[in-house]
Protein backbone atom coordinates (compact mmCIF):
# COMPACT_ATOMS: atom_id res chain seq x y z
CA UNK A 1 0.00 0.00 0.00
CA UNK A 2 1.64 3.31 -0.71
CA UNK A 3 1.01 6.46 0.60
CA UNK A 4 0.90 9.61 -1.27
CA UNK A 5 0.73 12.08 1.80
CA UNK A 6 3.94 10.47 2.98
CA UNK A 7 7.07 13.38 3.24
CA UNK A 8 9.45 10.90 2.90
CA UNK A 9 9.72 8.61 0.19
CA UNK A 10 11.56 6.00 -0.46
CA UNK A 11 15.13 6.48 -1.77
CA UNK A 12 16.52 4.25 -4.53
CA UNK A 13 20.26 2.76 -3.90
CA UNK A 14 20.91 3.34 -7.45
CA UNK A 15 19.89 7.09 -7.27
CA UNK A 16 22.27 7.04 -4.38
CA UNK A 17 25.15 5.60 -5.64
CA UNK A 18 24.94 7.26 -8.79
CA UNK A 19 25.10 10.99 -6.75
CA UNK A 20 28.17 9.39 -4.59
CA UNK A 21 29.77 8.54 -8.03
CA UNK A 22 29.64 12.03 -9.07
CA UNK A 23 32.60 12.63 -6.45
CA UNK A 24 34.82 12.14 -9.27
CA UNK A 25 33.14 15.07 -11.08
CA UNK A 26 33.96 17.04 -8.00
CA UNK A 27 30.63 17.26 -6.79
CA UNK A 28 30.76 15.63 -3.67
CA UNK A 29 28.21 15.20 -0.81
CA UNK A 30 25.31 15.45 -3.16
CA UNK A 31 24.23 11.61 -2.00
CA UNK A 32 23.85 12.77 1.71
CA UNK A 33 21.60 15.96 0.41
CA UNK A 34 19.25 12.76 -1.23
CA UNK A 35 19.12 10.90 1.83
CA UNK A 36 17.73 13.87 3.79
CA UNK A 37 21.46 14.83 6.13
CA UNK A 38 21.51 18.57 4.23
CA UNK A 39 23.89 19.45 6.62
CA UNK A 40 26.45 16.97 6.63
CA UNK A 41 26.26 17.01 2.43
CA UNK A 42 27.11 21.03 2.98
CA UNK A 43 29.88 20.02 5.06
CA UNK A 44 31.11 17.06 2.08
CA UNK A 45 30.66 19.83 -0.73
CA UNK A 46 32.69 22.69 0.73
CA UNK A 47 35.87 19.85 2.24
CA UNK A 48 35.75 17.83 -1.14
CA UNK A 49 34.11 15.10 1.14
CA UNK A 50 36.30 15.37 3.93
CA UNK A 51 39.07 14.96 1.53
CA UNK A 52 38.14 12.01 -0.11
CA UNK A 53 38.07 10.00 2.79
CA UNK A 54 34.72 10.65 4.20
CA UNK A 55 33.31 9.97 0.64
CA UNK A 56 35.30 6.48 0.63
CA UNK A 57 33.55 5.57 3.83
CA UNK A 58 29.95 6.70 2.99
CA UNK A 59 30.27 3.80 -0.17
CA UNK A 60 29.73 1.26 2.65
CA UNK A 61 27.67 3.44 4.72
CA UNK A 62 24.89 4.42 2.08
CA UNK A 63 23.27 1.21 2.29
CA UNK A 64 22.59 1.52 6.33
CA UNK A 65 21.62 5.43 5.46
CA UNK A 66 18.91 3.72 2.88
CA UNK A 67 17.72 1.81 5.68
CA UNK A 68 17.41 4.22 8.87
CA UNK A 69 15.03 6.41 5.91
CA UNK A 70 13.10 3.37 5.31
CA UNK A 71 12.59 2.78 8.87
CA UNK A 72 11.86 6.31 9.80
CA UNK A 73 9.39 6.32 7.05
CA UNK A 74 7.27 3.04 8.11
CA UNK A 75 7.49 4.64 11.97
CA UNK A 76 5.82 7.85 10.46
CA UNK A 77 3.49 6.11 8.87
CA UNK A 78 2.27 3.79 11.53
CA UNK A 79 2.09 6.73 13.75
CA UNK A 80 -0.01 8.81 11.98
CA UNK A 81 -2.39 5.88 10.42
CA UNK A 82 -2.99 5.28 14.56
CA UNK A 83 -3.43 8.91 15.10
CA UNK A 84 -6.30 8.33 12.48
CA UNK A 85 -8.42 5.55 13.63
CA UNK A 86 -8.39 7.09 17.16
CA UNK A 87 -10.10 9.81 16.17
């Protein structure tokens, strides 16, 4: 069942990758402004992500980062469909 009121959706691990690849085009961080951390993607754009090596460790973290969205996603979802049926 999918939701179209829902202010996340789902991210694709392709999408993401794809952004992360585009490090090598000097544009980095632009993965962690898709997965919703605006903040921390500032931070990789202005340092070149962290010099290359935060960039190198968010390959094996974007996976975990597609997760936690998922999972805050289904939480805000069950929340507000039981915020509904009570009343």
């Amino acid at each position: 069942m999918t939701n179209t009121l829902d202010p996340r959706p789902m991210r694709s691990a392709p999408a993401a990758f794809i952004l992360w690849l585009l490090c090598f085009a000097g544009l980095c961080g632009l993965h962690r402004f898709y997965l919703g951390r605006p903040w921390t993607g500032l931070l990789w754009l202005l340092t070149f992500g962290l010099l290359g090596i935060g960039q190198l460790i968010d390959l094996f973290l974007i996976p975990s980062m597609l997760r936690e969205g998922a999972l805050e996603s289904r939480i805000d979802r069950m929340e507000r469909e039981r915020a509904l049926s009570r009343g």
